[in-house]
Structures are given as structure tokens and as C-alpha cells.
C-alpha atoms as a PDB file:
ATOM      1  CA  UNK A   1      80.648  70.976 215.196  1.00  0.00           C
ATOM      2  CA  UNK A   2      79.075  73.094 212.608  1.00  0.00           C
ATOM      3  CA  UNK A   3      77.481  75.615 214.895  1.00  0.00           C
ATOM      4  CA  UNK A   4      81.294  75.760 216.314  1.00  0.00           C
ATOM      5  CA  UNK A   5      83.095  76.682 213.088  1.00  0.00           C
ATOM      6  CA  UNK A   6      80.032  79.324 211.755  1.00  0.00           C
ATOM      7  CA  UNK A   7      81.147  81.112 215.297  1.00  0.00           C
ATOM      8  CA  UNK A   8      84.916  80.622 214.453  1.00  0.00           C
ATOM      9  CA  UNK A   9      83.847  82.425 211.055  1.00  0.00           C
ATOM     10  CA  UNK A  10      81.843  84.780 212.180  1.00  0.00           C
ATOM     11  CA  UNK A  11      84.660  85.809 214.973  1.00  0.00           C
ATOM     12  CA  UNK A  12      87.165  86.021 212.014  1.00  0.00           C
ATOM     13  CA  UNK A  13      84.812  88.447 210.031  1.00  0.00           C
ATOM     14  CA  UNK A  14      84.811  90.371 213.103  1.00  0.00           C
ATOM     15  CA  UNK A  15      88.836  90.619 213.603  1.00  0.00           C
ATOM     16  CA  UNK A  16      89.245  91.469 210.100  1.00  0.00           C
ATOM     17  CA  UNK A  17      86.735  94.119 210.335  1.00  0.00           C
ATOM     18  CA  UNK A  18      88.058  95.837 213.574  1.00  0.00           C
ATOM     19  CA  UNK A  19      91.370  95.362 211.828  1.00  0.00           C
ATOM     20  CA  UNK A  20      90.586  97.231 208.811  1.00  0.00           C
ATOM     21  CA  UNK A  21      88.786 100.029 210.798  1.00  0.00           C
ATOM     22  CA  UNK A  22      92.167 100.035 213.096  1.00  0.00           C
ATOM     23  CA  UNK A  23      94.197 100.390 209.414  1.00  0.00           C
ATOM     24  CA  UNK A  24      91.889 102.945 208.213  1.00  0.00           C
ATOM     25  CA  UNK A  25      92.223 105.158 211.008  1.00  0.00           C
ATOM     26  CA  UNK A  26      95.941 104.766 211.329  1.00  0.00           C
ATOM     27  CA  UNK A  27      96.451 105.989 207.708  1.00  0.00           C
ATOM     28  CA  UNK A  28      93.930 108.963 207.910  1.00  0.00           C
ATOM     29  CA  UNK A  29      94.618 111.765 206.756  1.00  0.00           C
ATOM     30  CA  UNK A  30      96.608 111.434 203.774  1.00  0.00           C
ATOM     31  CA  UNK A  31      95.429 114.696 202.352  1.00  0.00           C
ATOM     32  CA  UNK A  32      93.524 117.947 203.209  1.00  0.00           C
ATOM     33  CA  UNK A  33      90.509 118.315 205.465  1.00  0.00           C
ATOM     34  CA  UNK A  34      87.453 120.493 204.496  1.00  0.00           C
ATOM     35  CA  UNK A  35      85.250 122.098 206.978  1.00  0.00           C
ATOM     36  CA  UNK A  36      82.156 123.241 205.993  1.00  0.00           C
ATOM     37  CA  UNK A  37      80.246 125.648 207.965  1.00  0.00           C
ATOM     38  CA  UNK A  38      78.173 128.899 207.773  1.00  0.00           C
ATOM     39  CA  UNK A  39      79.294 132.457 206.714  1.00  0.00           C
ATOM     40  CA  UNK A  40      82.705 134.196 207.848  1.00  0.00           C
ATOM     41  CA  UNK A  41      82.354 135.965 211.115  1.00  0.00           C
ATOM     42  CA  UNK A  42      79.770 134.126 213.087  1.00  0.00           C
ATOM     43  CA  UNK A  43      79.730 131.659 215.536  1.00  0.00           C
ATOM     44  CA  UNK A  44      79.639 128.630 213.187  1.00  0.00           C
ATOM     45  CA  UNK A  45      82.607 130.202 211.794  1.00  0.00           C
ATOM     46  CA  UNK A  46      84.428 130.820 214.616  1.00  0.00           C
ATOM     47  CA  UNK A  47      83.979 126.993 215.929  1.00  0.00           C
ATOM     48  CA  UNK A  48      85.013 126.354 212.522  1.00  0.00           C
ATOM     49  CA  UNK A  49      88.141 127.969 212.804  1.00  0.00           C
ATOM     50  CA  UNK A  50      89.092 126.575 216.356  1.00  0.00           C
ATOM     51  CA  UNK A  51      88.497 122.727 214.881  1.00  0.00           C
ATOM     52  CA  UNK A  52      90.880 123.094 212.053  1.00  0.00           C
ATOM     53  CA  UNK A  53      93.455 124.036 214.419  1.00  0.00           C
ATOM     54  CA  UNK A  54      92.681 121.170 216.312  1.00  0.00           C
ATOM     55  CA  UNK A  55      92.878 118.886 213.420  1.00  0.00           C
ATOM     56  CA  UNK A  56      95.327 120.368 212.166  1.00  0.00           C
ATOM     57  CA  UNK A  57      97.457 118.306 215.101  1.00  0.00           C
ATOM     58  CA  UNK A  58      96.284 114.904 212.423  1.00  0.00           C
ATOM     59  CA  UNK A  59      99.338 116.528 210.268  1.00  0.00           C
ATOM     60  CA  UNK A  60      97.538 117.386 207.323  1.00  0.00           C
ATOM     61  CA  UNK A  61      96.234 121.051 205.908  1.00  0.00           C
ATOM     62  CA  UNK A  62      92.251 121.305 207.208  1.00  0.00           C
ATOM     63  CA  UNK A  63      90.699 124.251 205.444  1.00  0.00           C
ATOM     64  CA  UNK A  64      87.258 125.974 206.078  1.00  0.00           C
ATOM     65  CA  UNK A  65      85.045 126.030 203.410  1.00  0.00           C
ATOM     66  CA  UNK A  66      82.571 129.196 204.028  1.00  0.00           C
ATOM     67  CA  UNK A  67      78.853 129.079 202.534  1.00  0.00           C
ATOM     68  CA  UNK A  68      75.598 130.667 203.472  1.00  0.00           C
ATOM     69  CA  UNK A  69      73.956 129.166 206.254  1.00  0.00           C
ATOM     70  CA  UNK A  70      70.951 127.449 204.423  1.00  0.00           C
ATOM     71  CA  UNK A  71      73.105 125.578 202.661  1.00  0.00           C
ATOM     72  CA  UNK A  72      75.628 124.024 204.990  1.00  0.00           C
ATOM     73  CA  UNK A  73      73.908 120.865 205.669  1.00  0.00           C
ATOM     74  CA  UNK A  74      72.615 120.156 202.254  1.00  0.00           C
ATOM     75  CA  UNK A  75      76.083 120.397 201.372  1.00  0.00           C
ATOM     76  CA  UNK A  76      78.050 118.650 204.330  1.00  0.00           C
ATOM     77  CA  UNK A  77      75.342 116.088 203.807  1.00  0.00           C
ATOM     78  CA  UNK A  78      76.655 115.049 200.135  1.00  0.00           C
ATOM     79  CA  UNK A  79      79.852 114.262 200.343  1.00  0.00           C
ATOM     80  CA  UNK A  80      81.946 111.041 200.628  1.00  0.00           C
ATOM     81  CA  UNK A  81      82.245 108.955 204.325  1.00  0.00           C
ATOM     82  CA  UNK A  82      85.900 109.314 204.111  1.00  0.00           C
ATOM     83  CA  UNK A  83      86.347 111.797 206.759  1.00  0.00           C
ATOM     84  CA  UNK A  84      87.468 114.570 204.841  1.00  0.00           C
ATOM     85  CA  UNK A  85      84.408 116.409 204.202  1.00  0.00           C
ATOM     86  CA  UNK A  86      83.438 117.914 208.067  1.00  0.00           C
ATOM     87  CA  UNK A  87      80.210 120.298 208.891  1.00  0.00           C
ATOM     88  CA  UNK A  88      80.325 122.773 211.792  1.00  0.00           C
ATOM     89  CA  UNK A  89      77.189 124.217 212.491  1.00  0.00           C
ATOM     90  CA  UNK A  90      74.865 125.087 215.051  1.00  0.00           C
ATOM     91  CA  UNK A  91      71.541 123.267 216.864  1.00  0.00           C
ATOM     92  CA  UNK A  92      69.430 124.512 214.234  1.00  0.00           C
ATOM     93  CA  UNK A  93      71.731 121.738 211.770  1.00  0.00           C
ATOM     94  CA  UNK A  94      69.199 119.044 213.659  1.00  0.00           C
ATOM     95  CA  UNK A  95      66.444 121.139 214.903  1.00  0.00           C
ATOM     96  CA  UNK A  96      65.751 123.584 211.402  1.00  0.00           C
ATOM     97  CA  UNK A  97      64.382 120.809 209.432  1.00  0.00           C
ATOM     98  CA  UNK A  98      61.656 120.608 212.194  1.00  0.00           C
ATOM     99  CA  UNK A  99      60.486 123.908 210.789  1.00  0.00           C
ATOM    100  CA  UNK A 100      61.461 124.648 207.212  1.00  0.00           C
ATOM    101  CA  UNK A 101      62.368 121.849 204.452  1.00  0.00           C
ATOM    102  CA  UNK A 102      65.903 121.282 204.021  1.00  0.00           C
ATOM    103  CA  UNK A 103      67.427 118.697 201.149  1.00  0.00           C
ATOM    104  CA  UNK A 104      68.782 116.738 203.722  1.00  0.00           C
ATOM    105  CA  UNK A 105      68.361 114.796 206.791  1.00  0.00           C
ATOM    106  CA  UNK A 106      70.627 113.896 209.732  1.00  0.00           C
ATOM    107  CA  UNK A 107      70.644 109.878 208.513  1.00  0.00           C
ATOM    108  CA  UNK A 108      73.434 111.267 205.938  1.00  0.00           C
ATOM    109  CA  UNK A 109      75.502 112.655 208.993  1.00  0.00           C
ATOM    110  CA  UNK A 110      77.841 111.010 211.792  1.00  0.00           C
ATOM    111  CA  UNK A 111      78.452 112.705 214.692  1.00  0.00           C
ATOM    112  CA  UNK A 112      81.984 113.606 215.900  1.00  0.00           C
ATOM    113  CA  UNK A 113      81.113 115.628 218.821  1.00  0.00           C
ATOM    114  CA  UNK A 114      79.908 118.694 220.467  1.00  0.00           C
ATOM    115  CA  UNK A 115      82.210 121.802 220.483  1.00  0.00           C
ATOM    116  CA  UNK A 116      80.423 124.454 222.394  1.00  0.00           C
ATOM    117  CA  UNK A 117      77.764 126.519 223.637  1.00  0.00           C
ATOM    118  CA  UNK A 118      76.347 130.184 223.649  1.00  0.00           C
ATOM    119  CA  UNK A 119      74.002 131.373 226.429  1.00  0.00           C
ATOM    120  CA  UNK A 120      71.274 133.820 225.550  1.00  0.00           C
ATOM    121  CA  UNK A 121      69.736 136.542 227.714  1.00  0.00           C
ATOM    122  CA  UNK A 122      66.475 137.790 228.107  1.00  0.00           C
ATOM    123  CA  UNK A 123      66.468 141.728 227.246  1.00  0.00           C
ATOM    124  CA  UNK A 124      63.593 144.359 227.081  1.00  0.00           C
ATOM    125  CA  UNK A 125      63.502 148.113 225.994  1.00  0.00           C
ATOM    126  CA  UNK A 126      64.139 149.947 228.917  1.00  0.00           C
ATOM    127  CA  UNK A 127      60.268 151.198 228.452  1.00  0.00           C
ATOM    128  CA  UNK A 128      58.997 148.022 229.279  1.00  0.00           C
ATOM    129  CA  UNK A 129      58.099 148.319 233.379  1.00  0.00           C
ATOM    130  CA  UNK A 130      59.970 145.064 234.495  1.00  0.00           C
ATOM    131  CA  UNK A 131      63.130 144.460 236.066  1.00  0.00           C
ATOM    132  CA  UNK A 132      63.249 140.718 236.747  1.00  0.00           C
ATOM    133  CA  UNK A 133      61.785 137.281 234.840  1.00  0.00           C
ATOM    134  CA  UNK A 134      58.859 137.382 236.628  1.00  0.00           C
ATOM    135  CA  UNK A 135      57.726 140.951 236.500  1.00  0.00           C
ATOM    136  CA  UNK A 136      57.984 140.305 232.650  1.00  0.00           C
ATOM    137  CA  UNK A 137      56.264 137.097 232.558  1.00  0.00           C
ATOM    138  CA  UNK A 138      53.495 138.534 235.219  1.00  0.00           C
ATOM    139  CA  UNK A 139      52.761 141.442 232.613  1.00  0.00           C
ATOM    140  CA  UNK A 140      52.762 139.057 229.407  1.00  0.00           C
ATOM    141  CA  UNK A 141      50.090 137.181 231.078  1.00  0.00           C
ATOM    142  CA  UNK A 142      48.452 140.549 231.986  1.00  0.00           C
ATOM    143  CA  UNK A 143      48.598 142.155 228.362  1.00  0.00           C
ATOM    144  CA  UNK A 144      47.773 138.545 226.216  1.00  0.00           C
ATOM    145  CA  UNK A 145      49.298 139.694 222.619  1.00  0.00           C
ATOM    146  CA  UNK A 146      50.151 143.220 223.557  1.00  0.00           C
ATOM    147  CA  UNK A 147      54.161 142.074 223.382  1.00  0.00           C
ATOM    148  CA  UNK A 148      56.244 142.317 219.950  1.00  0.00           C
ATOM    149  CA  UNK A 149      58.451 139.475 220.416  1.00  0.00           C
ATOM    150  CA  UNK A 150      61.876 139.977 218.121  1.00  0.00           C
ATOM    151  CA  UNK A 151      62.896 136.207 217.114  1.00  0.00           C
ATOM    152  CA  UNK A 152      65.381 135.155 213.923  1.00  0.00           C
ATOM    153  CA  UNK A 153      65.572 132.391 211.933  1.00  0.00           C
ATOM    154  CA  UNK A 154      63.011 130.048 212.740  1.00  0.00           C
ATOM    155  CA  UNK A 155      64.328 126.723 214.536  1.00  0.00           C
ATOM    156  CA  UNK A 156      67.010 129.266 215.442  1.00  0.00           C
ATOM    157  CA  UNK A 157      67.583 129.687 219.435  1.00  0.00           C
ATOM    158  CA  UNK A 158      65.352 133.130 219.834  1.00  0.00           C
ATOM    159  CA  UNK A 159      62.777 131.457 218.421  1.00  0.00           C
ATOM    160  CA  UNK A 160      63.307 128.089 220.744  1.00  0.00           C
ATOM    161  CA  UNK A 161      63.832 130.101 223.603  1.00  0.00           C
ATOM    162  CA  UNK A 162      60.535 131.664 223.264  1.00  0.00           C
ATOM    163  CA  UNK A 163      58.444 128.713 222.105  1.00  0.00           C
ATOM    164  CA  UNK A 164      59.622 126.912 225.156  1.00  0.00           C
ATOM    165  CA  UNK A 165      58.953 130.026 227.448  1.00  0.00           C
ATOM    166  CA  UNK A 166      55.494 130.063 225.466  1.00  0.00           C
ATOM    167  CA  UNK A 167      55.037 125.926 226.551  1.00  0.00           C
ATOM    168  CA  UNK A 168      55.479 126.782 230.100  1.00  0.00           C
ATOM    169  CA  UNK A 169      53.411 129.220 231.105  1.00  0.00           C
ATOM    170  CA  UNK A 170      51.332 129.744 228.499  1.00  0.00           C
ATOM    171  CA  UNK A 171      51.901 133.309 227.642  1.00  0.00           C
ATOM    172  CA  UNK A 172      51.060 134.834 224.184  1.00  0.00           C
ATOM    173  CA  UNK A 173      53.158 137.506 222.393  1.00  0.00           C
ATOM    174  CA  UNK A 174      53.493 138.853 218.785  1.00  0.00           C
ATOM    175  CA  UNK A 175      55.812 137.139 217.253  1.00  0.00           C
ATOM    176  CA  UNK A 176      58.327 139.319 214.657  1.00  0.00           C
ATOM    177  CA  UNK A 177      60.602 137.490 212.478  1.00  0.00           C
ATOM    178  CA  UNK A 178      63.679 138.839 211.359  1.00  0.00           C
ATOM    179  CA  UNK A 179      66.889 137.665 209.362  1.00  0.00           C
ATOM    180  CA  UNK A 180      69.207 137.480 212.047  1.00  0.00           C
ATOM    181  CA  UNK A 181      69.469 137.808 215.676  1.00  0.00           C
ATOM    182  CA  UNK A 182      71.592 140.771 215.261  1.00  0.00           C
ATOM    183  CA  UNK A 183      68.699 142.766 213.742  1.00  0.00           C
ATOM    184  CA  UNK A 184      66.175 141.198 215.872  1.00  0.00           C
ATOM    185  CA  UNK A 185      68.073 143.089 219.060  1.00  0.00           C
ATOM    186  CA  UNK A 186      68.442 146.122 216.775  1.00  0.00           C
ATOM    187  CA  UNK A 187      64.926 146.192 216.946  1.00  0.00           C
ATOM    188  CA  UNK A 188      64.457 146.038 220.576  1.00  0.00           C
ATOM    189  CA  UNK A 189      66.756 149.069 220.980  1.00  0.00           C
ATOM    190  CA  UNK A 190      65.279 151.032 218.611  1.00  0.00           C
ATOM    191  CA  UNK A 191      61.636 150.381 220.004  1.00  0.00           C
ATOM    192  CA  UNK A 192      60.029 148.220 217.346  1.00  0.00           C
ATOM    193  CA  UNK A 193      59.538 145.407 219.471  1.00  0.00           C
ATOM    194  CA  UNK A 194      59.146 144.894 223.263  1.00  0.00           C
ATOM    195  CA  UNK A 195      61.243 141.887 224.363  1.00  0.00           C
ATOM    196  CA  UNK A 196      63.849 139.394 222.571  1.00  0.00           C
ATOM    197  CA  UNK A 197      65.946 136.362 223.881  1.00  0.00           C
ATOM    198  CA  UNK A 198      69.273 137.241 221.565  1.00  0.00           C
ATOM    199  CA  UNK A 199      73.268 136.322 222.304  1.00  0.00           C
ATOM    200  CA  UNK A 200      74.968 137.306 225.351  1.00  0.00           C
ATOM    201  CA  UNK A 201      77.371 138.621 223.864  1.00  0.00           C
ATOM    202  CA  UNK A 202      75.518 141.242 221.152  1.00  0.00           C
ATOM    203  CA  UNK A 203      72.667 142.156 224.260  1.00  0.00           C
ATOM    204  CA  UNK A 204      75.594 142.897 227.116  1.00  0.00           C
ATOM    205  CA  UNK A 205      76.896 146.030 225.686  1.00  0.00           C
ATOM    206  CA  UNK A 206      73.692 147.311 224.814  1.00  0.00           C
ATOM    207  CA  UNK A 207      72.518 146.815 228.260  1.00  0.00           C
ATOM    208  CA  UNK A 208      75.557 148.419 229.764  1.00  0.00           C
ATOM    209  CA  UNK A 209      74.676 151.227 227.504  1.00  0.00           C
ATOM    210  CA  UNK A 210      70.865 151.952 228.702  1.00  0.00           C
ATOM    211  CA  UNK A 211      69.399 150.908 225.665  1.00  0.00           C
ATOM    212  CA  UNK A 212      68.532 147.885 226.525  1.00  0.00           C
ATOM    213  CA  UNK A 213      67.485 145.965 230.007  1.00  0.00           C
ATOM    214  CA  UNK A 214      68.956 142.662 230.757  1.00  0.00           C
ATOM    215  CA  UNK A 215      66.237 140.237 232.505  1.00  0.00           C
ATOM    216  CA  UNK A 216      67.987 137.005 232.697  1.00  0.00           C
ATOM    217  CA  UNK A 217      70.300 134.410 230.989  1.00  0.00           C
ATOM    218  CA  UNK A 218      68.923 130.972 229.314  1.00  0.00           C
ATOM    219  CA  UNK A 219      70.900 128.261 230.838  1.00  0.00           C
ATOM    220  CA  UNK A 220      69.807 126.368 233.409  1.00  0.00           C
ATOM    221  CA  UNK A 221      73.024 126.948 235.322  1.00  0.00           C
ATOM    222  CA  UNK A 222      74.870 130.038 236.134  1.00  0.00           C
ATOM    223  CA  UNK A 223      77.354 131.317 233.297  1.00  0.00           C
ATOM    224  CA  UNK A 224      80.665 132.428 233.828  1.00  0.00           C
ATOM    225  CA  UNK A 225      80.592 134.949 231.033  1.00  0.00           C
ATOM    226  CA  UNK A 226      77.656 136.997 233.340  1.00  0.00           C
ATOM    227  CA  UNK A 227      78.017 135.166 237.109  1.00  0.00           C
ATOM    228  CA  UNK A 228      75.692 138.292 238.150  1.00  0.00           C
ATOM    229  CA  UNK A 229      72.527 137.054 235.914  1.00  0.00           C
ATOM    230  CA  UNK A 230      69.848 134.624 237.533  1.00  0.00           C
ATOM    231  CA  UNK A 231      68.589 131.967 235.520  1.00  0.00           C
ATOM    232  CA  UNK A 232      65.221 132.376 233.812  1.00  0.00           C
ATOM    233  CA  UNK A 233      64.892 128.533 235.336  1.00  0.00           C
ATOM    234  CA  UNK A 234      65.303 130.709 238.538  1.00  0.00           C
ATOM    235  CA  UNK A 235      62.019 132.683 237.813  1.00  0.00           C
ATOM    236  CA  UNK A 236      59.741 129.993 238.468  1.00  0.00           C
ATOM    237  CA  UNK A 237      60.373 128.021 234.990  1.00  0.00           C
ATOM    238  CA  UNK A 238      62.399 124.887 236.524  1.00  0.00           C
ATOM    239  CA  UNK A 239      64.136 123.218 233.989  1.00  0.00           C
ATOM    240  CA  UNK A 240      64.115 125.911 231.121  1.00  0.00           C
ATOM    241  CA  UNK A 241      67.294 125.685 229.271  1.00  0.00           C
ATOM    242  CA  UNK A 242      68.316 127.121 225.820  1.00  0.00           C
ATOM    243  CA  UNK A 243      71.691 126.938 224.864  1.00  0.00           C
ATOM    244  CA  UNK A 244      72.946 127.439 221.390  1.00  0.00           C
ATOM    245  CA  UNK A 245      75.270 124.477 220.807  1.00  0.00           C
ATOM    246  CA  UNK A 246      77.770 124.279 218.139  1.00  0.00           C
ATOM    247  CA  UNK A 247      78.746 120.516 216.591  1.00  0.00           C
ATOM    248  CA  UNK A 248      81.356 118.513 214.147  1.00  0.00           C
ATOM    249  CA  UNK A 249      79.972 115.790 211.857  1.00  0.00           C
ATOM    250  CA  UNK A 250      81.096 114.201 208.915  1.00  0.00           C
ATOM    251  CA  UNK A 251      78.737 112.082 206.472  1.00  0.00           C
ATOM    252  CA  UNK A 252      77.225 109.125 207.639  1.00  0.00           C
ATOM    253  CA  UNK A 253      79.183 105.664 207.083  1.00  0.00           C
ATOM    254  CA  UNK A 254      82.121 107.084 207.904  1.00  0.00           C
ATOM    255  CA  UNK A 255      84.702 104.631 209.344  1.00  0.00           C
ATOM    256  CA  UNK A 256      84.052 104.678 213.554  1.00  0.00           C
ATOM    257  CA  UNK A 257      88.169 104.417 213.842  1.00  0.00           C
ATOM    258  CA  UNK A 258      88.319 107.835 211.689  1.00  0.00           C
ATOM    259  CA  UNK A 259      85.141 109.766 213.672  1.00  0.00           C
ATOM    260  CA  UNK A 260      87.400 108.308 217.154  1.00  0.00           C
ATOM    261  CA  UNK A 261      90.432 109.851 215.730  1.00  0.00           C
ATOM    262  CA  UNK A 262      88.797 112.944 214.689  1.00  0.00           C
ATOM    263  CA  UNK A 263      86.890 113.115 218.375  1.00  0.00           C
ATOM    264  CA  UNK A 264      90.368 112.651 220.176  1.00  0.00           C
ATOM    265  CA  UNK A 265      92.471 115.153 218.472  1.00  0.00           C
ATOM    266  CA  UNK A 266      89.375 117.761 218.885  1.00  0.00           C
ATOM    267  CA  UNK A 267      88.888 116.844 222.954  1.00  0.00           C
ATOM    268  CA  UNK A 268      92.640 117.226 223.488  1.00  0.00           C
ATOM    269  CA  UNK A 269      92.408 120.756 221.487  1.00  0.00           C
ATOM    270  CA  UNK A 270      89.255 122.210 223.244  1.00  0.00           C
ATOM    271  CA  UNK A 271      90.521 121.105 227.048  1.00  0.00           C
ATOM    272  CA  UNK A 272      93.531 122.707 226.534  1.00  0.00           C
ATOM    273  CA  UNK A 273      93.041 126.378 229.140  1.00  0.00           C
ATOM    274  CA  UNK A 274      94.012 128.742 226.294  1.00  0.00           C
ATOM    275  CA  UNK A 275      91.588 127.020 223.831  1.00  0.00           C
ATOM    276  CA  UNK A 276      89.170 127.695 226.831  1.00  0.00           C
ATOM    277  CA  UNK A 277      90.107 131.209 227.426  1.00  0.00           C
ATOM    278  CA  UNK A 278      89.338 132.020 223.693  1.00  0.00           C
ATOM    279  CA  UNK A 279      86.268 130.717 223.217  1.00  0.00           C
ATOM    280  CA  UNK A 280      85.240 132.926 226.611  1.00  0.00           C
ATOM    281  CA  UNK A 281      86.615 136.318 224.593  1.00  0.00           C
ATOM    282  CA  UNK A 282      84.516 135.053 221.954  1.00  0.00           C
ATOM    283  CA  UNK A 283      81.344 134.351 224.386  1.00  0.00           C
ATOM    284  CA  UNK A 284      81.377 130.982 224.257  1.00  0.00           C
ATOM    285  CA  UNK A 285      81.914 128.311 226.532  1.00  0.00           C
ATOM    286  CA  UNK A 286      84.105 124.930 225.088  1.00  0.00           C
ATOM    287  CA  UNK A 287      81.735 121.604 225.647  1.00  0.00           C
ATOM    288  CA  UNK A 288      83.945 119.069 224.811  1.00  0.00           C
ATOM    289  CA  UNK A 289      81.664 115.630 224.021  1.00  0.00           C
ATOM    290  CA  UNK A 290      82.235 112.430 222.506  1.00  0.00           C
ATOM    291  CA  UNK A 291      80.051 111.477 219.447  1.00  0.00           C
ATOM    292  CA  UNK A 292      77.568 109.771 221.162  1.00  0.00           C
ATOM    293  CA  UNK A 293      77.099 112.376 223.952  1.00  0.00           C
ATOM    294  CA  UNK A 294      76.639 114.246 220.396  1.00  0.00           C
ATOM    295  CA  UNK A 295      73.957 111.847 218.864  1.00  0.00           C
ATOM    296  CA  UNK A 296      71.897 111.718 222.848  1.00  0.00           C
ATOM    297  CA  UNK A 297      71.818 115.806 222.303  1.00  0.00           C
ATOM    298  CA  UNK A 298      70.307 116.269 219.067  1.00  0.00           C
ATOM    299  CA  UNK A 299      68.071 113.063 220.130  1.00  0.00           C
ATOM    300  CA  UNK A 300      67.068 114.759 223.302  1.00  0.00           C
ATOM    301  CA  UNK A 301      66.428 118.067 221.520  1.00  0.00           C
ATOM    302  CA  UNK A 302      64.427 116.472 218.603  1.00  0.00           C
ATOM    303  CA  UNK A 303      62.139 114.932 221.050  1.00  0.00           C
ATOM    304  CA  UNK A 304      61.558 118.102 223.498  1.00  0.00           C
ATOM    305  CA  UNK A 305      60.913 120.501 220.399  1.00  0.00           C
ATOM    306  CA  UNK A 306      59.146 118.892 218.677  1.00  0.00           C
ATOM    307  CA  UNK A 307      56.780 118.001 221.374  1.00  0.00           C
ATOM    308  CA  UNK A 308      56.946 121.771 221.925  1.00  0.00           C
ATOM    309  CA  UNK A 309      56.256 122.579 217.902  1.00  0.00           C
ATOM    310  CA  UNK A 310      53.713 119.938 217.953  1.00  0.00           C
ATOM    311  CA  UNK A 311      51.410 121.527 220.481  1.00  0.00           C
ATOM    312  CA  UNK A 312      52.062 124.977 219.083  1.00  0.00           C
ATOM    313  CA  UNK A 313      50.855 123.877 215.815  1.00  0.00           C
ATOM    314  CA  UNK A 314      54.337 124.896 213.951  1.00  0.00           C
ATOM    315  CA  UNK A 315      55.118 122.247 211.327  1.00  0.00           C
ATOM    316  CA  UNK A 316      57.892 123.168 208.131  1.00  0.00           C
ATOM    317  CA  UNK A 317      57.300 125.457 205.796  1.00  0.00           C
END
């Protein structure tokens, strides 16, 4: 008899909390919505941008709140679980902290989902004698730390491109840091380094130009914004995928009737075809995700890199 009414109570606990999540997220949002994400005019940015017009459908004014890169979690990470304090922001949100120290960590975030993802290509100064994935790999084995390898910031997807390119066959290159990827492929073209794995969409013209050569793209399927490129999976590295990804999260503890809310009005948004269609004029393809297809990504990628950093010997700075 006792036993019977502690799981009466216990069921009542339950209703009332599922009730009070359902109440929660049927009067959210009563005010304005801040995005935070990196600076103005890069991809963070620009996925920034496209969410606050998809939240935007929640009836309320959703603002983006620009800052400099470094400081987008740290900041995202400290405000209140009410759901109206969002972070946009790329991979290196989760991956980063792997390889520098950051004054946060991805306990203080909840996923909302996965928005979408940029595919890299693998590009060489046209003085470099290859003209395919394997030809370069072939001759990186050949010349063991003869290649300048351009990368960005670290925990950044040049430099996880690379490492995991690095894991699988074993080949060793110079490795030359720069601040961005943008000056890392200016640096190719201009002859300062050999070889970089950079966006599609900053590589492309520069390859159509001459002043670059265009190996191979870094997903592990075929891309519709270059259907022509192979794969470097294709080249003999099975499985070898680097995507940069692009997420929402808000702070952890949010209510999980808010982060659905949130999730639905963003899905709805980003399978629409035009949302599609501008994210491909931006080089981007959508990924539409729900948070926990979120959370198994940034759990998947924290175990293969870190493997990967682990056996390189990288560990944060």
C-alpha cells in the first residue's frame, strides 16, 4: 500500500513537471532573443543571421550579438538557461578547447541543433608537380618535411583536416600557422607555403584563376557546390571526412520544452528550398539536426580528435 502511493507521488511529480516544461515553452518568448556568435562577415555570422530569421517566426525581435571569435563561448557560456541567450559558432566551439584553454566548457551549453556545413578542398601552388590526392600524398611521403603546410587557428578545420590526413598515412609536413584561413590560402598563392586544406569557397576562384591547383574536396561524399571534385576519401584514405559544421546552443539547464521549440521553428526555417538555395550562394550546405543528433556530433568528434591529438602529442596551450 505504501510502495503504491510513493509511485502515485512520484507519477504526480512527474505530470507537474512535464506540465510546467509544456507552460514554459508555450509562453516563450516574451521578449528579445540574443545570438551570440563570431565577427560580422564570416560563416558563424552568416548562420547567425539565417537563425534569427528563423526565430524570428517565435514572434519576438532575435538580434545578433557580434564578438571576436575567442570569446564567443566564454560568453554564450555565462548567461541565464532561459533561452534567450543563443551561441552560433563553428566545430572548433567543442573541438578548440582540445587545443588551447578556453574559460569554459561545453557542460554550461545545451544543444539546439546543427545548422550547416562547409566542405574544404585540398589546393597546392601550381609549382607543386601533382595533379590528384595521391600524387600529392606519394610525394609527401617522398620529401618527409620538405612541405610548408598553411593551417589557421588551431582546432580550426585546416588544421583537423591535416592532422587527420597526418593519422592516416603517416606523412610529415611543416606545419605554418596563420590567423585565419583566408591568409593561410594567401600564402599558398603567393608561394610561401606548398599545400593548404582551406574553404571551398575562398580556394575555387583562385583555382579557376591559375594560381592555385585544386586536388580534392574533404567530405566523404560528393558536394554539390563542386560535383566535379573526387573525394580525398577517394584517394585511398576511406573514411576521411572534414566538414566544418556550424551549431545553435543555449546554456545548459535550459528548459527541454524551450530547446524543442527553438529546434522546431529552426528545422522548419532551414528545409524550406530558398533557405537552401542561400546557404549554397553562400557555400554552404543547410544540415538540419535535432539536438541530440547535435550532442552525438560533437561526442563523435571529441572522441576521434582527440584520439588523433593524443597520438600526435598536441595537448592545449
Amino acid at each position: 500500500m505504501v510502495q503504491s502511493r510513493v509511485l502515485v507521488s512520484m507519477f504526480s511529480v512527474g505530470v507537474m513537471c512535464l506540465s510546467a516544461g509544456a507552460v514554459v515553452g508555450q509562453e516563450y518568448p516574451s521578449k528579445p532573443i540574443r545570438i551570440v556568435t563570431g565577427s560580422p562577415g564570416g560563416g558563424s555570422d552568416f548562420n547567425a543571421r539565417e537563425a534569427a530569421r528563423a526565430l524570428g517566426a517565435l514572434g519576438q525581435t532575435v538580434v545578433v550579438d557580434n564578438r571576436s571569435s575567442i570569446l564567443v563561448g566564454e560568453v554564450g557560456a555565462k548567461t541565464p538557461p532561459d533561452g534567450y541567450n543563443l551561441t552560433v559558432h563553428g566545430a572548433s566551439l567543442w573541438i578548440g578547447p582540445m587545443l588551447q584553454k578556453f574559460n569554459y566548457q561545453m557542460s554550461e551549453f545545451a544543444p539546439v541543433g546543427l545548422i550547416s556545413r562547409e566542405v574544404m578542398m585540398l589546393a597546392v601552388h601550381p609549382s607543386v608537380p601533382v595533379k590528384s590526392t595521391k600524387e600529392f600524398i606519394a610525394l609527401a611521403k617522398a620529401r618527409p618535411g620538405d612541405f610548408m603546410y598553411a593551417t589557421s587557428t588551431p582546432g580550426g578545420p585546416a588544421m583537423l583536416a591535416i592532422e587527420l590526413m597526418k593519422s592516416i598515412n603517416g606523412i610529415k609536413m611543416l606545419i605554418v600557422p596563420y590567423k585565419g584561413t583566408g591568409q593561410a590560402i594567401t600564402a599558398v598563392v603567393a608561394g610561401e607555403s606548398h599545400t593548404t586544406i582551406g574553404d571551398l569557397g575562398l580556394i575555387v576562384p583562385q583555382a579557376k584563376s591559375g594560381r592555385l591547383r585544386a586536388l580534392a574536396v574533404t567530405s566523404v561524399d560528393t558536394t554539390a557546390l563542386a560535383p566535379e571534385m573526387p573525394t580525398i576519401a577517394s584517394a585511398g584514405l576511406p573514411g576521411y571526412d572534414v566538414t566544418g559544421v556550424t551549431a545553435i546552443w543555449s546554456t545548459a539547464k535550459t528548459p527541454p520544452a524551450i530547446l524543442n521549440k527553438l529546434n522546431q521553428e529552426l528545422v522548419r526555417y532551414l528545409n524550406r528550398p530558398d533557405t537552401k538555395e542561400r546557404f549554397l550562394s553562400n557555400v554552404m550546405e543547410v544540415v538540419a539536426s535535432t539536438p541530440e543528433q547535435l550532442a552525438a556530433r560533437m561526442s563523435s568528434d571529441l572522441t576521434k580528435w582527440g584520439k588523433i591529438f593524443n597520438d600526435a602529442g598536441l595537448k592545449p596551450q
